[in-house]
Structure formats: structure tokens, C-alpha cells
N, C-alpha and C. Protein backbone atom coordinates (compact mmCIF):
# COMPACT_ATOMS: atom_id res chain seq x y z
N UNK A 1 91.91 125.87 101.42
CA UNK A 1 92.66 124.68 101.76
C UNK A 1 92.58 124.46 103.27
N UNK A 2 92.37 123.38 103.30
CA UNK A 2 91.72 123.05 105.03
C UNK A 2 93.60 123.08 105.81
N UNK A 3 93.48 123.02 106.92
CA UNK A 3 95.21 123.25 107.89
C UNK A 3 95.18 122.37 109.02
N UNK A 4 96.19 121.72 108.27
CA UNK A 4 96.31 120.22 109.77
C UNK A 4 96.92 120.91 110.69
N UNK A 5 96.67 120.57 111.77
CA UNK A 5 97.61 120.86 113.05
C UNK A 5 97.74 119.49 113.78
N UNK A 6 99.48 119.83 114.44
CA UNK A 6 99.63 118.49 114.71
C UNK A 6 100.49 118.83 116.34
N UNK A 7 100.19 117.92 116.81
CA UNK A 7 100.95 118.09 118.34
C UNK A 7 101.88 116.64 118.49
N UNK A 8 103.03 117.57 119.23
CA UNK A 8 104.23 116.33 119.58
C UNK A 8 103.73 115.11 120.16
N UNK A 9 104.00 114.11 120.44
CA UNK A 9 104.11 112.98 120.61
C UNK A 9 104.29 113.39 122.37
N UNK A 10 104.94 114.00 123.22
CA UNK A 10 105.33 114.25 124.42
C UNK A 10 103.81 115.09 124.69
N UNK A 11 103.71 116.27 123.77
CA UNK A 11 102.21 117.02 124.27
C UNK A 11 100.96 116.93 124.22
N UNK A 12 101.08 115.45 123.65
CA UNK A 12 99.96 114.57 123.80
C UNK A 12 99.46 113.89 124.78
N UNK A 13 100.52 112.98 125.02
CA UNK A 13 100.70 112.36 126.64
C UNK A 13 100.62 113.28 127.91
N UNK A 14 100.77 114.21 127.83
CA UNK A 14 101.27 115.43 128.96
C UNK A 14 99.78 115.68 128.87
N UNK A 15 99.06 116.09 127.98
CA UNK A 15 97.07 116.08 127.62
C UNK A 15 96.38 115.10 128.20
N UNK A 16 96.97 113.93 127.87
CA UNK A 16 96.65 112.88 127.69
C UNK A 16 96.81 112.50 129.45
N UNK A 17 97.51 112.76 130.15
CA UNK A 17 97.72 112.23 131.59
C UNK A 17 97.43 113.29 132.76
N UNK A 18 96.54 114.82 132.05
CA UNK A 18 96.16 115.79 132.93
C UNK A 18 94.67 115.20 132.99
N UNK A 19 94.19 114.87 131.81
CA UNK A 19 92.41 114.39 131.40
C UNK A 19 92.28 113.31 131.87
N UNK A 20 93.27 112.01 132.53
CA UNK A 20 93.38 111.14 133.48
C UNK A 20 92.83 111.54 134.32
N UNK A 21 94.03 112.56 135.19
CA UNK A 21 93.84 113.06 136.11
C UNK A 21 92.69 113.25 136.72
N UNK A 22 92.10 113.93 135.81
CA UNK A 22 90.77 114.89 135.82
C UNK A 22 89.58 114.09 135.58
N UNK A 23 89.75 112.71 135.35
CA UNK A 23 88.80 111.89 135.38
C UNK A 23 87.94 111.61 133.79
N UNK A 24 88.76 112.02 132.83
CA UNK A 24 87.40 112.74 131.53
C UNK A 24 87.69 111.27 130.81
N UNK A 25 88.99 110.54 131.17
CA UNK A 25 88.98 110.01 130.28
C UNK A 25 89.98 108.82 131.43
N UNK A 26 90.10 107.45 130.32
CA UNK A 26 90.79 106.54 131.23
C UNK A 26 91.51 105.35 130.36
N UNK A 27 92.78 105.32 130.52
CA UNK A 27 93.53 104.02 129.98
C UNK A 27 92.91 102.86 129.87
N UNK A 28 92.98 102.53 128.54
CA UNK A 28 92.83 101.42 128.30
C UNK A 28 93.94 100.11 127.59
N UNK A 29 93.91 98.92 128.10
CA UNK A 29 94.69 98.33 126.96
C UNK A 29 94.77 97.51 126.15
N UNK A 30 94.97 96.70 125.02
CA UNK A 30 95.04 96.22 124.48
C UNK A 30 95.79 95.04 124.15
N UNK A 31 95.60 93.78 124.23
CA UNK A 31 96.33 92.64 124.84
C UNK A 31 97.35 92.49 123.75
N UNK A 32 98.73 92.17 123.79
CA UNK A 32 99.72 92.32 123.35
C UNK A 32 99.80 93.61 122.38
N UNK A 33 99.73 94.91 122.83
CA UNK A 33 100.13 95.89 122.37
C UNK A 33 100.33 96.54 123.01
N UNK A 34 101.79 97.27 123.26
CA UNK A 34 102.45 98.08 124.43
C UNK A 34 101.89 99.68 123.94
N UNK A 35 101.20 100.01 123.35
CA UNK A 35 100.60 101.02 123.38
C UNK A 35 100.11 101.51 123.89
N UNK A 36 99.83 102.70 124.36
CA UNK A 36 98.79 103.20 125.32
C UNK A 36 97.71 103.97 124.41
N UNK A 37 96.45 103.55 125.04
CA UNK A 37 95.19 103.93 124.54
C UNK A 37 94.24 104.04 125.86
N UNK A 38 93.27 105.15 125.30
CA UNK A 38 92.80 106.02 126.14
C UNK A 38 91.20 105.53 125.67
N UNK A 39 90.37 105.84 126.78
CA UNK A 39 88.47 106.00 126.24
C UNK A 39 88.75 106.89 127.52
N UNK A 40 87.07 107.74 126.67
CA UNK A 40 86.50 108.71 127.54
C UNK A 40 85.91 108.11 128.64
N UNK A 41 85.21 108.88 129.95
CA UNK A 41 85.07 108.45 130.90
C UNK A 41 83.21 108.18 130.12
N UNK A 42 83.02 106.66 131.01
CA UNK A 42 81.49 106.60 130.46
C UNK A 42 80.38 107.48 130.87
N UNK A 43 80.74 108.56 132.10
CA UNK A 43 79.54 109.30 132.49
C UNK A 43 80.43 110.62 132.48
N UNK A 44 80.31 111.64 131.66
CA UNK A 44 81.29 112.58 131.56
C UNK A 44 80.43 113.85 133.06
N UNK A 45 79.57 114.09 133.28
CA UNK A 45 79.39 114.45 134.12
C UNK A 45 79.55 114.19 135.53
N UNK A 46 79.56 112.81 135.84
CA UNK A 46 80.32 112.25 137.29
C UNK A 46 81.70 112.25 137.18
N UNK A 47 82.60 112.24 136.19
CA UNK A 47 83.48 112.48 135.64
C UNK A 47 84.18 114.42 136.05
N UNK A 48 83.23 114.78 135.53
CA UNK A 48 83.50 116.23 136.28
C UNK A 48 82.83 116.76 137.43
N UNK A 49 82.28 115.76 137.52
CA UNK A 49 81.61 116.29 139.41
C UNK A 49 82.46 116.01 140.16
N UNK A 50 83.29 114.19 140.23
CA UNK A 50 84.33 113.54 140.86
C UNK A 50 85.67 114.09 140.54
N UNK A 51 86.19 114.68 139.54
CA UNK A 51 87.16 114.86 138.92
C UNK A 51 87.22 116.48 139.04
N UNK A 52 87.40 117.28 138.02
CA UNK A 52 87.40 118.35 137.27
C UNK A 52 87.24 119.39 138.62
N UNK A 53 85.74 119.06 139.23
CA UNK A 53 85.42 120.17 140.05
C UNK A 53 85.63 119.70 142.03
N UNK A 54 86.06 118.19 142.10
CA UNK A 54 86.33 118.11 143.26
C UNK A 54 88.17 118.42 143.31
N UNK A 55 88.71 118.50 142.42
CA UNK A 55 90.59 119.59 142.10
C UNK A 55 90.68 120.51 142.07
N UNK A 56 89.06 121.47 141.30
CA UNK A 56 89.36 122.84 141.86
C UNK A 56 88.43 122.98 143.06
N UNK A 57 88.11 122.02 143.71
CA UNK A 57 87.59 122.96 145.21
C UNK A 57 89.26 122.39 146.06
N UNK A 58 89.40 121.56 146.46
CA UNK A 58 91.17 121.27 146.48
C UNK A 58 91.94 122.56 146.64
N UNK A 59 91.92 123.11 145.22
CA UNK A 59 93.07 123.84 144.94
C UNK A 59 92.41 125.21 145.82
N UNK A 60 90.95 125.86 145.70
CA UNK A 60 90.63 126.48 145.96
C UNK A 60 90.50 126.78 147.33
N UNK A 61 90.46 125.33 148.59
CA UNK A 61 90.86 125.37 149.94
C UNK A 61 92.49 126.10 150.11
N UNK A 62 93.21 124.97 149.52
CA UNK A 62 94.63 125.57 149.55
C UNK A 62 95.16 126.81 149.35
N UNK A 63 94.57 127.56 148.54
CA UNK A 63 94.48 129.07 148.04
C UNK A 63 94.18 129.99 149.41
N UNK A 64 93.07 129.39 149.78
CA UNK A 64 92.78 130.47 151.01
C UNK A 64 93.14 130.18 152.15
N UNK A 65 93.98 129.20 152.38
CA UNK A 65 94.42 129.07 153.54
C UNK A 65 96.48 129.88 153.16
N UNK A 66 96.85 130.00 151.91
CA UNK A 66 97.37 131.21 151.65
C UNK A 66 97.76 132.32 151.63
N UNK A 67 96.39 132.01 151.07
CA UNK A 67 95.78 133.84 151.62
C UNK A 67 95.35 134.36 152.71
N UNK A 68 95.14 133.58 153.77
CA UNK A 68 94.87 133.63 155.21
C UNK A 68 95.95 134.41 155.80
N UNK A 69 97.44 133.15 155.64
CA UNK A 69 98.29 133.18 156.19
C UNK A 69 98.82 134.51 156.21
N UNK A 70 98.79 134.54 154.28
CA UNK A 70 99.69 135.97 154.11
C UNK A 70 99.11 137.43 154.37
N UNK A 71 97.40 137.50 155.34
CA UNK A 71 97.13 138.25 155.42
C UNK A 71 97.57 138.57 157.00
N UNK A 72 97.32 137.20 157.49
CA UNK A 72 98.28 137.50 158.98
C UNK A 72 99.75 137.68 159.06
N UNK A 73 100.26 137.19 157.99
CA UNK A 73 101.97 137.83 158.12
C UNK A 73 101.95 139.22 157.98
N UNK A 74 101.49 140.04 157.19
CA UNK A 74 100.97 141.06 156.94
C UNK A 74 100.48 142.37 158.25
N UNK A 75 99.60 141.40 158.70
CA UNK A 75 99.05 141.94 160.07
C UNK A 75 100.38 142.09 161.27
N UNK A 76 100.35 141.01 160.75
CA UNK A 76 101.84 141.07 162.32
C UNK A 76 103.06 142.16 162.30
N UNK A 77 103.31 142.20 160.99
CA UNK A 77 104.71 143.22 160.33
C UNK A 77 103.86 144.59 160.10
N UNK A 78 102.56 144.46 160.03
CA UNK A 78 101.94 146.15 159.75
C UNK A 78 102.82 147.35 159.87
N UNK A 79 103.22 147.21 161.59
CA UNK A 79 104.14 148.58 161.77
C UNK A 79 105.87 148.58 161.25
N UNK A 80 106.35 147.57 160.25
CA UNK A 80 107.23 147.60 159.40
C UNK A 80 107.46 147.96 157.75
N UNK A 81 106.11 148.14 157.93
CA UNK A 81 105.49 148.57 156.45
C UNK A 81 105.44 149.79 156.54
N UNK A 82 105.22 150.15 155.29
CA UNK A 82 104.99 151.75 155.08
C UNK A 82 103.36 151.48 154.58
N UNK A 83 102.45 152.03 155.89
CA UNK A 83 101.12 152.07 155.77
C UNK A 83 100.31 151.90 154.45
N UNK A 84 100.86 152.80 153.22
CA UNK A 84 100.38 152.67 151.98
C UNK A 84 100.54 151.45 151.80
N UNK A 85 101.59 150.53 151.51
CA UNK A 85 102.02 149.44 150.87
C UNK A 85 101.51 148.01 152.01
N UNK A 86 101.32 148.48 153.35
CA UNK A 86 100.26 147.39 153.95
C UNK A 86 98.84 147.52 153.91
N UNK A 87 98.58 148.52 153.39
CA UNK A 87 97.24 148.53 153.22
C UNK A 87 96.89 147.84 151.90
N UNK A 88 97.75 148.88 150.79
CA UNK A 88 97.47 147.97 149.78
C UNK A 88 97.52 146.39 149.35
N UNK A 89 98.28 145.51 150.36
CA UNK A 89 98.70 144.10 150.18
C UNK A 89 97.58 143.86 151.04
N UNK A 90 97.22 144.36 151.98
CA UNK A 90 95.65 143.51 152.82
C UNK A 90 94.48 143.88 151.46
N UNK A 91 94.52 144.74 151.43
CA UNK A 91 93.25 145.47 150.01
C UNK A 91 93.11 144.16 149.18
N UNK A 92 94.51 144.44 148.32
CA UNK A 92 94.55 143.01 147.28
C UNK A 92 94.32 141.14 147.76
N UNK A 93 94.53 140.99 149.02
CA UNK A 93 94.66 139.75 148.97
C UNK A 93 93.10 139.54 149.54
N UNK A 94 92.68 140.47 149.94
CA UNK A 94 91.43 140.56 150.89
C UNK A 94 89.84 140.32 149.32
N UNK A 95 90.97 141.07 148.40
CA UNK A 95 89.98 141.26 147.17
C UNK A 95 89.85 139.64 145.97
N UNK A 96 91.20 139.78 146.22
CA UNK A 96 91.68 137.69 145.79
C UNK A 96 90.80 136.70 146.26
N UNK A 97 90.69 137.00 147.79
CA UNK A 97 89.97 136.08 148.28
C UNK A 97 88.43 135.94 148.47
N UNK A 98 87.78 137.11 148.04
CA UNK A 98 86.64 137.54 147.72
C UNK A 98 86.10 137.07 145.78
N UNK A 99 87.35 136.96 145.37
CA UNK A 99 87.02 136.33 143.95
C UNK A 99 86.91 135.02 143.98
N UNK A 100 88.09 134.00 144.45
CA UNK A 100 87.64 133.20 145.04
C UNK A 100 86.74 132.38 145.33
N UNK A 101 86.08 133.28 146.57
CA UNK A 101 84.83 132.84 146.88
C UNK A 101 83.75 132.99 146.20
N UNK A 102 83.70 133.55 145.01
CA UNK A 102 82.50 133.76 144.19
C UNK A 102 82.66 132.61 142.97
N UNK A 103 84.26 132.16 142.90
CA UNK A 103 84.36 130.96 142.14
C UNK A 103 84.34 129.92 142.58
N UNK A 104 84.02 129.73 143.93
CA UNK A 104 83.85 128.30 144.75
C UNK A 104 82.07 128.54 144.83
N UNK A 105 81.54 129.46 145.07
CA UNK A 105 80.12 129.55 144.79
C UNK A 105 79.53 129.14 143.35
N UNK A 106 80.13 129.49 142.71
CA UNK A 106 79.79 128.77 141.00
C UNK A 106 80.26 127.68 140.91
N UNK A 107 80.90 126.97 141.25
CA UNK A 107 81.22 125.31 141.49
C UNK A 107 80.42 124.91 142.50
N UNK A 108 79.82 125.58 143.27
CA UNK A 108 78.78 124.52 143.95
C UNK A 108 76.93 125.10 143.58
N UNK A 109 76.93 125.95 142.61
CA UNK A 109 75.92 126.41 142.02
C UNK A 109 75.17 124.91 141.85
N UNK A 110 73.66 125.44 141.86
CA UNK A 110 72.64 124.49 141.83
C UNK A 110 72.64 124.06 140.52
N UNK A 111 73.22 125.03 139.35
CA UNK A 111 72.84 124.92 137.60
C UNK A 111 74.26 123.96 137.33
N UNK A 112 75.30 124.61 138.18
CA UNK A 112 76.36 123.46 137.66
C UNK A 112 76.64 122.12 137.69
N UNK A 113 75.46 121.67 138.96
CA UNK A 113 75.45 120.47 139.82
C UNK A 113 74.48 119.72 138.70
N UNK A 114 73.41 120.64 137.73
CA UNK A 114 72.76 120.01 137.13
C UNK A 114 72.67 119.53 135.54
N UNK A 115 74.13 120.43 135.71
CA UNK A 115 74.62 120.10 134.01
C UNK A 115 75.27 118.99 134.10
N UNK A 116 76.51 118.71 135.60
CA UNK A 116 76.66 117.78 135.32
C UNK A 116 76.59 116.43 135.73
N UNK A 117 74.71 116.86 135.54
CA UNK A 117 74.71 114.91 136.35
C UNK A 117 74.01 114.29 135.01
């Protein structure tokens, strides 16, 4: 027996206005109908070149300027720390930001640029 699944009416829209966001898709309307209706974006790859992957390089600036900060707060308080526990918070954020950067390198990868044009 096949299994419907069904989503609220609120967690639709909330879907429905992140994939806006994100460019995948775009309001449309319909002349005397207060409805809201949606189409996909017509080039789904400029769509996530413009969209999708120019929010996570965004988010991914903001991140390391974060992680910057909190490695110089860090630095400054060193001799308030107990050596173990500043080392380990430079270690980790030093290692964060090294992941990071290997996920801002795969968003500007030559193969990703070419999937989505």
C-alpha cells in the first residue's frame, strides 16, 4: 500500500519562501485569485549560481570573520586561561576554519561552476 505524506499548510510556505529566497523558484499570480502560486526558476543553474551558492559564500565570509575574532579574543585572554583549555579553543576554531575553507573551495570548484551553468 503506497503512504501519503502530507505537510502543514504553514510548512509549506516556510519551504515555499526559503526556495524564494534561494532563487529555485518564484511567485507567481493569478488574476483574481488571492492565492499564492509558485514556478520554478527558468534556469535552475543561474538560479543556484545567483542564489543557493552566492548565500553560502555570504554566510561563509561571516563565519570567518567569527572565527577570526574569537581566535583573537582568545589570544588576548591566553594568560587567563588554563593553557590546556586555550590551546584547545585555538586548535578547534583554527580546525573550523580550515573546514570551511575547503567548503568555500568546493563552491568555487571548476566542476561546480559547470554543473551549474
Amino acid at each position: 500500500m503506497e503512504q501519503v505524506s502530507s505537510t502543514s499548510k504553514a510548512a509549506a510556505r516556510v519551504a515555499a519562501r526559503r526556495l524564494a529566497t534561494f532563487g529555485l523558484i518564484r511567485r507567481v499570480g493569478i488574476r483574481g485569485d488571492r492565492k499564492k502560486y509558485y514556478r520554478t526558476a527558468d534556469h535552475l543553474g543561474t538560479a543556484l549560481k545567483e542564489g543557493v551558492m552566492a548565500i553560502m559564500r555570504r554566510r561563509l565570509e561571516t563565519a570567518w570573520a567569527e572565527i577570526d575574532d574569537l581566535i583573537g579574543r582568545i589570544e588576548r585572554v591566553n594568560g587567563e586561561l588554563d593553557e590546556v583549555d586555550g590551546r584547545f579553543l585555538l586548535e578547534r576554531l583554527r580546525y573550523a576554519k580550515g573546514l570551511s575553507q575547503r567548503f568555500a573551495d568546493a563552491l568555487n570548484s571548476q566542476w561546480l561552476e559547470l554543473i551549474a551553468s
